[in-house]
PDB file of N, CA and C in Angstrom:
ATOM      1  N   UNK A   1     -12.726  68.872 -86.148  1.00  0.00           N
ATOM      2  CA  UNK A   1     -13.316  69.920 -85.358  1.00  0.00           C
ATOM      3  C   UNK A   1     -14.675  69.501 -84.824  1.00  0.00           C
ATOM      4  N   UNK A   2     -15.279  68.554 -85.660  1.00  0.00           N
ATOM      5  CA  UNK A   2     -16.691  68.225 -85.674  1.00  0.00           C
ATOM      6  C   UNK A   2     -16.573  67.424 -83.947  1.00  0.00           C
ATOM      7  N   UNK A   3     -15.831  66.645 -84.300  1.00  0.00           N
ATOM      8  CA  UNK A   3     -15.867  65.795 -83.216  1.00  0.00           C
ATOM      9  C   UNK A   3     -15.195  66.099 -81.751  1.00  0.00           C
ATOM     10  N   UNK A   4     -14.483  66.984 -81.854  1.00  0.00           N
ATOM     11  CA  UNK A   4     -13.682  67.802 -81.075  1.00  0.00           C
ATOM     12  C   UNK A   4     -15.431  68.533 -80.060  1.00  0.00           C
ATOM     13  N   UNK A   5     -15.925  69.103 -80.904  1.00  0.00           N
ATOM     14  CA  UNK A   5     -17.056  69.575 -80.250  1.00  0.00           C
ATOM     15  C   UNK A   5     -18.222  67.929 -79.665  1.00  0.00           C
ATOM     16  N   UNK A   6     -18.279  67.341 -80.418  1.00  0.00           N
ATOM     17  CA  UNK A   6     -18.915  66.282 -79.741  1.00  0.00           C
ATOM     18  C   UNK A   6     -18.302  65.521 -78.175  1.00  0.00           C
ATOM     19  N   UNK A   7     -17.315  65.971 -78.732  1.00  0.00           N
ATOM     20  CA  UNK A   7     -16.457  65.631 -77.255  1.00  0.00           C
ATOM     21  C   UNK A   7     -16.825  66.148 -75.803  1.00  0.00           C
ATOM     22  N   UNK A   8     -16.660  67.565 -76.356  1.00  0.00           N
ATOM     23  CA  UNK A   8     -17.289  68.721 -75.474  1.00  0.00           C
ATOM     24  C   UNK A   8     -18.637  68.636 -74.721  1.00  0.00           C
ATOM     25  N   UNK A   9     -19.320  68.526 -75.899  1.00  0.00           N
ATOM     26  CA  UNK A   9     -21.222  68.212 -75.823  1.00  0.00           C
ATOM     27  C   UNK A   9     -20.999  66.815 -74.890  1.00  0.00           C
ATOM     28  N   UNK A  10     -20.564  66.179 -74.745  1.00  0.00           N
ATOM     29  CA  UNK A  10     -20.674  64.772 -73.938  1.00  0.00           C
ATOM     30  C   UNK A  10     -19.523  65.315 -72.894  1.00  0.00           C
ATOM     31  N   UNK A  11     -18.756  65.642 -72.520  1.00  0.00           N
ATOM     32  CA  UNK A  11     -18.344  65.740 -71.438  1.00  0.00           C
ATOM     33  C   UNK A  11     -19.200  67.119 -70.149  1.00  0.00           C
ATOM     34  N   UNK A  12     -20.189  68.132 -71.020  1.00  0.00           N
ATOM     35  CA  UNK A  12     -20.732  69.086 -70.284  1.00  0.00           C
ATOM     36  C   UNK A  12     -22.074  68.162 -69.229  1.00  0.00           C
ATOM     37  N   UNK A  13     -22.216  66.398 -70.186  1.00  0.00           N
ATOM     38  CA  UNK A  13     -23.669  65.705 -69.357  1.00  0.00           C
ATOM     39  C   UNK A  13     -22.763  64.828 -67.787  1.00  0.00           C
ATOM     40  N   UNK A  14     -21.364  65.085 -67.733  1.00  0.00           N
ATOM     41  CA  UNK A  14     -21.053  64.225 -66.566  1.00  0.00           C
ATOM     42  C   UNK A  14     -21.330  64.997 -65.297  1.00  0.00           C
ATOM     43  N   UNK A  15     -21.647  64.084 -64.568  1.00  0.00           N
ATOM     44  CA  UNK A  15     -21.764  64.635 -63.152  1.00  0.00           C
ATOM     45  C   UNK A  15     -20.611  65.055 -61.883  1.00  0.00           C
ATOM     46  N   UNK A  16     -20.669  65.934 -60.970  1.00  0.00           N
ATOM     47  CA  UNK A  16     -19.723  65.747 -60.129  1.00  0.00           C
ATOM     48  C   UNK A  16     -19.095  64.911 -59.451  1.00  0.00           C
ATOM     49  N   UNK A  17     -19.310  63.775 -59.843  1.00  0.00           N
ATOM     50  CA  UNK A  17     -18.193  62.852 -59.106  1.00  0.00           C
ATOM     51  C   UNK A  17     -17.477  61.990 -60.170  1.00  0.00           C
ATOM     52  N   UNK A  18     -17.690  62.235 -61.636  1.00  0.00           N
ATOM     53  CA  UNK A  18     -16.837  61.716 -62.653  1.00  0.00           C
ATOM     54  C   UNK A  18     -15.876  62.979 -63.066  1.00  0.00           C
ATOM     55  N   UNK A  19     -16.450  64.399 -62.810  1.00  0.00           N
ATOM     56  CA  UNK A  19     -15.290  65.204 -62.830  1.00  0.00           C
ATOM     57  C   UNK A  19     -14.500  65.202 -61.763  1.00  0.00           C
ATOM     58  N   UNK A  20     -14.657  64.900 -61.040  1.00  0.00           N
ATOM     59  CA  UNK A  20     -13.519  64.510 -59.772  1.00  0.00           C
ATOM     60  C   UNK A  20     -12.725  63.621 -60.079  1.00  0.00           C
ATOM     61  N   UNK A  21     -12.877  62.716 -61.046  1.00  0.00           N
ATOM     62  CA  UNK A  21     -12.457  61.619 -61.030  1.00  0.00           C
ATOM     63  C   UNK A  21     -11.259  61.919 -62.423  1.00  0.00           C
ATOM     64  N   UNK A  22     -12.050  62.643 -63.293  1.00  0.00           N
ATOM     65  CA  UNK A  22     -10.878  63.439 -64.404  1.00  0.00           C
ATOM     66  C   UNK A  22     -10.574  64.188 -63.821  1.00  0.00           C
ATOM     67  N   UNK A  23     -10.560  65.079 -62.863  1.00  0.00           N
ATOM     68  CA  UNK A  23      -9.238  65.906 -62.061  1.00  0.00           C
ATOM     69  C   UNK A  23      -8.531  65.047 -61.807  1.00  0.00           C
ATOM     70  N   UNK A  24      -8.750  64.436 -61.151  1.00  0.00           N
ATOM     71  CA  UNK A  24      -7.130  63.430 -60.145  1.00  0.00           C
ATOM     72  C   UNK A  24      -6.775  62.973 -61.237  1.00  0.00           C
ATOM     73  N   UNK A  25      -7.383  62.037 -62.499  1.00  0.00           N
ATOM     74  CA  UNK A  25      -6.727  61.660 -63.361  1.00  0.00           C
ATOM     75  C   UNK A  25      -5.399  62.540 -64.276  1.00  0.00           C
ATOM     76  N   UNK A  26      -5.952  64.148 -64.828  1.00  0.00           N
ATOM     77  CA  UNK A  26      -5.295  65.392 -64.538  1.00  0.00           C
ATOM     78  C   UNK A  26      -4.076  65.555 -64.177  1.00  0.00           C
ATOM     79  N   UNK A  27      -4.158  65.784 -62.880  1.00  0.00           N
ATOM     80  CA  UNK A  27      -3.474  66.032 -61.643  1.00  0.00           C
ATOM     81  C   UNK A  27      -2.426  64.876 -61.916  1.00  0.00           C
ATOM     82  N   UNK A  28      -2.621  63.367 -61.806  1.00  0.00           N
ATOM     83  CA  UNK A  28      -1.494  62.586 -61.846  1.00  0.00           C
ATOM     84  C   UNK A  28      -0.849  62.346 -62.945  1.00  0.00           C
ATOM     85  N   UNK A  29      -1.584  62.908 -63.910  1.00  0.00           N
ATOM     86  CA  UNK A  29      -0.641  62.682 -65.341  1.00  0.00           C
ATOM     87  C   UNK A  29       0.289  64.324 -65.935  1.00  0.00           C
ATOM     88  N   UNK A  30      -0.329  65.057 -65.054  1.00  0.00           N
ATOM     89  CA  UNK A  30       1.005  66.689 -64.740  1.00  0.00           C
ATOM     90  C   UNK A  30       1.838  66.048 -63.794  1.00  0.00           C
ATOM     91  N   UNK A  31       1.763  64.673 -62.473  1.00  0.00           N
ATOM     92  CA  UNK A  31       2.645  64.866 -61.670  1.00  0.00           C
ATOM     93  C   UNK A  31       3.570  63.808 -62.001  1.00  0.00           C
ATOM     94  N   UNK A  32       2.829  62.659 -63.265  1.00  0.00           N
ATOM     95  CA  UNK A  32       3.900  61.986 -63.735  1.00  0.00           C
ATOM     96  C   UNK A  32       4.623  62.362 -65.013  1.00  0.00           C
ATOM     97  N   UNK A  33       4.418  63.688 -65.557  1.00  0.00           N
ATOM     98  CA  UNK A  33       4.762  64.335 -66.610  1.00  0.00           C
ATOM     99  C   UNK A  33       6.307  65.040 -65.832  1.00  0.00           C
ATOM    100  N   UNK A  34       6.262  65.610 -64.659  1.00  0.00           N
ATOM    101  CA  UNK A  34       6.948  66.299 -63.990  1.00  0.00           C
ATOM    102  C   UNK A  34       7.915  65.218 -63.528  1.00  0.00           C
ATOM    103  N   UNK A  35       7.831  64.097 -62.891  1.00  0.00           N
ATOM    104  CA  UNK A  35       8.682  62.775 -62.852  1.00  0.00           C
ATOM    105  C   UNK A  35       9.573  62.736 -63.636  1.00  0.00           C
ATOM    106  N   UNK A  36       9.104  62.457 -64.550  1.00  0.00           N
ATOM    107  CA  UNK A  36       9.309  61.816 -65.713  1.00  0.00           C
ATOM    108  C   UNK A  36      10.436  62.967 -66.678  1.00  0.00           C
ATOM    109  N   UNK A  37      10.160  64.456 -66.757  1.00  0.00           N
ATOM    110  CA  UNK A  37      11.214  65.314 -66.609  1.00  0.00           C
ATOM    111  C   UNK A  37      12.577  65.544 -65.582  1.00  0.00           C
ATOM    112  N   UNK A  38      12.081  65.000 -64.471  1.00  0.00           N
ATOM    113  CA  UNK A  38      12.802  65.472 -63.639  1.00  0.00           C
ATOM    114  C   UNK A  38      14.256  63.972 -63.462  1.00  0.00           C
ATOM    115  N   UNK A  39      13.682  63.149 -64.113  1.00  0.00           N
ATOM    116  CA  UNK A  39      14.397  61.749 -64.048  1.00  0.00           C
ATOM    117  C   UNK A  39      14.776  61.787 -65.345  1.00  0.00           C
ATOM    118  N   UNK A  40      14.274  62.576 -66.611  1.00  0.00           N
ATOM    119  CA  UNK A  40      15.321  62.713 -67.654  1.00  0.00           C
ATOM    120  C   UNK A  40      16.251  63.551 -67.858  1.00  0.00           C
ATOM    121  N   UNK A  41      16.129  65.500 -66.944  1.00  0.00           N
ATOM    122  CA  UNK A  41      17.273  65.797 -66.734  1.00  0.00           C
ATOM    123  C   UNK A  41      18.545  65.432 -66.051  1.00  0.00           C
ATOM    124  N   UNK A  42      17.983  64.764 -65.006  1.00  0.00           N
ATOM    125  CA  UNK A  42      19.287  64.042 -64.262  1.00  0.00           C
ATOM    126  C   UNK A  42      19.797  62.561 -64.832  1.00  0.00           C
ATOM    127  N   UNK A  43      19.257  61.683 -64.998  1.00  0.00           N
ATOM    128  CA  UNK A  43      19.596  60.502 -65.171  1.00  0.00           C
ATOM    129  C   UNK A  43      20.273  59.850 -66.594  1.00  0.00           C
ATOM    130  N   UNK A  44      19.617  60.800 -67.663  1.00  0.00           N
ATOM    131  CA  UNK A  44      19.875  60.587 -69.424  1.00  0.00           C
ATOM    132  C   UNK A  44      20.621  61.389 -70.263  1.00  0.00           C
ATOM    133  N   UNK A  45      20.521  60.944 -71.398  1.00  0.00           N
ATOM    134  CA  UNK A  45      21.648  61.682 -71.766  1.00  0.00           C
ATOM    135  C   UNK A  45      21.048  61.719 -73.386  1.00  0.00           C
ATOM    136  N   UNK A  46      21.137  62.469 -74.542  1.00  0.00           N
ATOM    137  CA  UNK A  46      21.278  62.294 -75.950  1.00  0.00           C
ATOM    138  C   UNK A  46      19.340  62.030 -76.397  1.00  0.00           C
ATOM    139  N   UNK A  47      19.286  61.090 -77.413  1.00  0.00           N
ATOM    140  CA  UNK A  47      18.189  60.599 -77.739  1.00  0.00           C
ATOM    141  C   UNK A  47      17.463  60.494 -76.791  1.00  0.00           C
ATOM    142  N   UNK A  48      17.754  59.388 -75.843  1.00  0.00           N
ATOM    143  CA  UNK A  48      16.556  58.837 -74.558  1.00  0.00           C
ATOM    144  C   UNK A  48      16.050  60.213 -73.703  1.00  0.00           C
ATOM    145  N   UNK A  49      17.161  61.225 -73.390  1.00  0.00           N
ATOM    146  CA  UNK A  49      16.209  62.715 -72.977  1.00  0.00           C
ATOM    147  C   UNK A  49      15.219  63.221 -73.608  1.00  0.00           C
ATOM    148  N   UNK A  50      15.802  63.398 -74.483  1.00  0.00           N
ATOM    149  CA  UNK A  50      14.337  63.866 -75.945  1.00  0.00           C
ATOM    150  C   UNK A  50      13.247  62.831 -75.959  1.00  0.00           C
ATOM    151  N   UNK A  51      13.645  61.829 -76.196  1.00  0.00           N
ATOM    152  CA  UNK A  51      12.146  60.886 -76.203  1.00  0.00           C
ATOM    153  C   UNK A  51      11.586  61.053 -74.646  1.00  0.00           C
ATOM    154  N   UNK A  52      11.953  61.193 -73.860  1.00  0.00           N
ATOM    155  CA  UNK A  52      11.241  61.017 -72.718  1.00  0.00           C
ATOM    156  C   UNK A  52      10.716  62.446 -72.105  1.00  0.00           C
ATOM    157  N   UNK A  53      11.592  63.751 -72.797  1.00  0.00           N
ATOM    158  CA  UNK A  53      10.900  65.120 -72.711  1.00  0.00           C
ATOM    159  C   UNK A  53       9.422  65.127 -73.191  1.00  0.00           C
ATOM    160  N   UNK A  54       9.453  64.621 -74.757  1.00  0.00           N
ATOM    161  CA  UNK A  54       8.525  64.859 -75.363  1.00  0.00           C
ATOM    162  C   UNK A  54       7.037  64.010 -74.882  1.00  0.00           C
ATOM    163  N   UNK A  55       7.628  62.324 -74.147  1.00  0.00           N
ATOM    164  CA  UNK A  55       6.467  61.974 -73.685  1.00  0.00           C
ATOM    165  C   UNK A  55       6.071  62.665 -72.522  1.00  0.00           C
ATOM    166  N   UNK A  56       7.002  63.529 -71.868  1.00  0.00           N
ATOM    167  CA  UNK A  56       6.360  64.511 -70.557  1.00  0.00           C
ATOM    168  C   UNK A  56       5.531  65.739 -71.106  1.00  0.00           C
ATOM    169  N   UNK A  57       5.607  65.763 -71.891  1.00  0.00           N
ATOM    170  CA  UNK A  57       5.162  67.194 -72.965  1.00  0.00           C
ATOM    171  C   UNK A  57       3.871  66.265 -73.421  1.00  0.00           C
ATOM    172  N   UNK A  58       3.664  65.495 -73.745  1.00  0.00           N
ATOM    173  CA  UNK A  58       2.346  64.665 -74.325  1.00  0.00           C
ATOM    174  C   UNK A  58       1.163  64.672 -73.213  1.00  0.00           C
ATOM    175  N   UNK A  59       2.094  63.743 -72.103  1.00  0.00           N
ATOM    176  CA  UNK A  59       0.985  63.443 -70.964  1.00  0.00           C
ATOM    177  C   UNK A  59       0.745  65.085 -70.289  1.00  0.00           C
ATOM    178  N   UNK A  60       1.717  65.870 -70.055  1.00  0.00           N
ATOM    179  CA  UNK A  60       1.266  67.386 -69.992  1.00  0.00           C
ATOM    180  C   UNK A  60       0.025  68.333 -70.373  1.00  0.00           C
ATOM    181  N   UNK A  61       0.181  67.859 -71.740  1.00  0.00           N
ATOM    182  CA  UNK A  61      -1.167  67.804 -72.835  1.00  0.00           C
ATOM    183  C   UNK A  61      -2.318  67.693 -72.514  1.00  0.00           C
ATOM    184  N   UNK A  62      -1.990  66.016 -72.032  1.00  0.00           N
ATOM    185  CA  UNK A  62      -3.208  64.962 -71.432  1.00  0.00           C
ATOM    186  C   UNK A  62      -4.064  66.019 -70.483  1.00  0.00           C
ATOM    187  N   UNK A  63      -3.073  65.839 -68.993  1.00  0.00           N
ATOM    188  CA  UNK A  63      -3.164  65.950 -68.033  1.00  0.00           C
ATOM    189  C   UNK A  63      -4.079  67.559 -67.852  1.00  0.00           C
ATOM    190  N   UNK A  64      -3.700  68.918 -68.971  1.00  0.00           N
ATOM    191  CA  UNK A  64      -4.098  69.955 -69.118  1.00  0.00           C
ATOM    192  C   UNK A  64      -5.814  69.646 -69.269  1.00  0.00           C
ATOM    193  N   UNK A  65      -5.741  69.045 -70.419  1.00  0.00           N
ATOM    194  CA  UNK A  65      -7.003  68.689 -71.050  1.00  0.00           C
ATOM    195  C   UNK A  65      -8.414  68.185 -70.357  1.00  0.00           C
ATOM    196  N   UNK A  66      -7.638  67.343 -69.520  1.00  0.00           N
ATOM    197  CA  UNK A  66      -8.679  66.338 -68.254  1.00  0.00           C
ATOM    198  C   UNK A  66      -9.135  67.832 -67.210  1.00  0.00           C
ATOM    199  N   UNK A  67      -7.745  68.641 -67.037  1.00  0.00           N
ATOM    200  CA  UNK A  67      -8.654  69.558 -66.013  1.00  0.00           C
ATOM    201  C   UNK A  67      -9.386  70.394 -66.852  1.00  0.00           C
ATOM    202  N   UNK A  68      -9.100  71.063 -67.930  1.00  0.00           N
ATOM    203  CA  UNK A  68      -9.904  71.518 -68.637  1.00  0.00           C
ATOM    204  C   UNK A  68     -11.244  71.251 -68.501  1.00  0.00           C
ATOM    205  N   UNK A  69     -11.466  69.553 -68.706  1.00  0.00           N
ATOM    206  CA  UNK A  69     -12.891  68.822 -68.782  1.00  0.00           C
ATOM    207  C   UNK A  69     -13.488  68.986 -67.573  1.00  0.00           C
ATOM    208  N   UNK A  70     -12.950  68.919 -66.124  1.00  0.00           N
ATOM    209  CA  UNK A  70     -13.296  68.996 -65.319  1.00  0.00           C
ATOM    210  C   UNK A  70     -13.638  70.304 -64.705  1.00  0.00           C
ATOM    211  N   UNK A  71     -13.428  71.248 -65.246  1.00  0.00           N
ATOM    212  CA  UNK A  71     -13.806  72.737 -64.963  1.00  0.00           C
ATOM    213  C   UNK A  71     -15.134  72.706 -65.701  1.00  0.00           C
ATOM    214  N   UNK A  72     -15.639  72.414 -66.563  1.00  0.00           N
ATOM    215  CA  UNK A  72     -16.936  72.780 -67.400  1.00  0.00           C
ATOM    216  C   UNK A  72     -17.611  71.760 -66.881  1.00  0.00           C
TER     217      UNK A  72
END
């Protein structure tokens, strides 16, 4: 938790053009999260769907988090 907030405390000193830079980062890891779903409902089948849901569900995560950072 400790560090979770140190995280915070150091991401509130960046300036506007490194939060721009974690938006797009953001932004492309929701649009390769969405890929990356959209090529495991069609293309897979069994195990390899699931593993590749869950890494769309991870970078999802990611991708939430970065805009998060970039709003504050």
């Amino acid at each position: 938790m400790f560090t979770m907030l140190q995280t915070f405390t150091a991401v509130a000193q960046l300036d506007p053009m490194n939060k721009m830079w974690v938006s797009f980062i953001g932004m492309g890891l929701m649009i390769l999260a969405a890929a990356v779903v959209l090529f495991a409902r069609s293309k897979t089948k069994g195990w390899i769907r699931i593993i590749l849901v869950v890494v769309a569900v991870v970078l999802l995560i990611y991708g939430c988090l970065c805009e998060l950072i970039a709003l504050t």
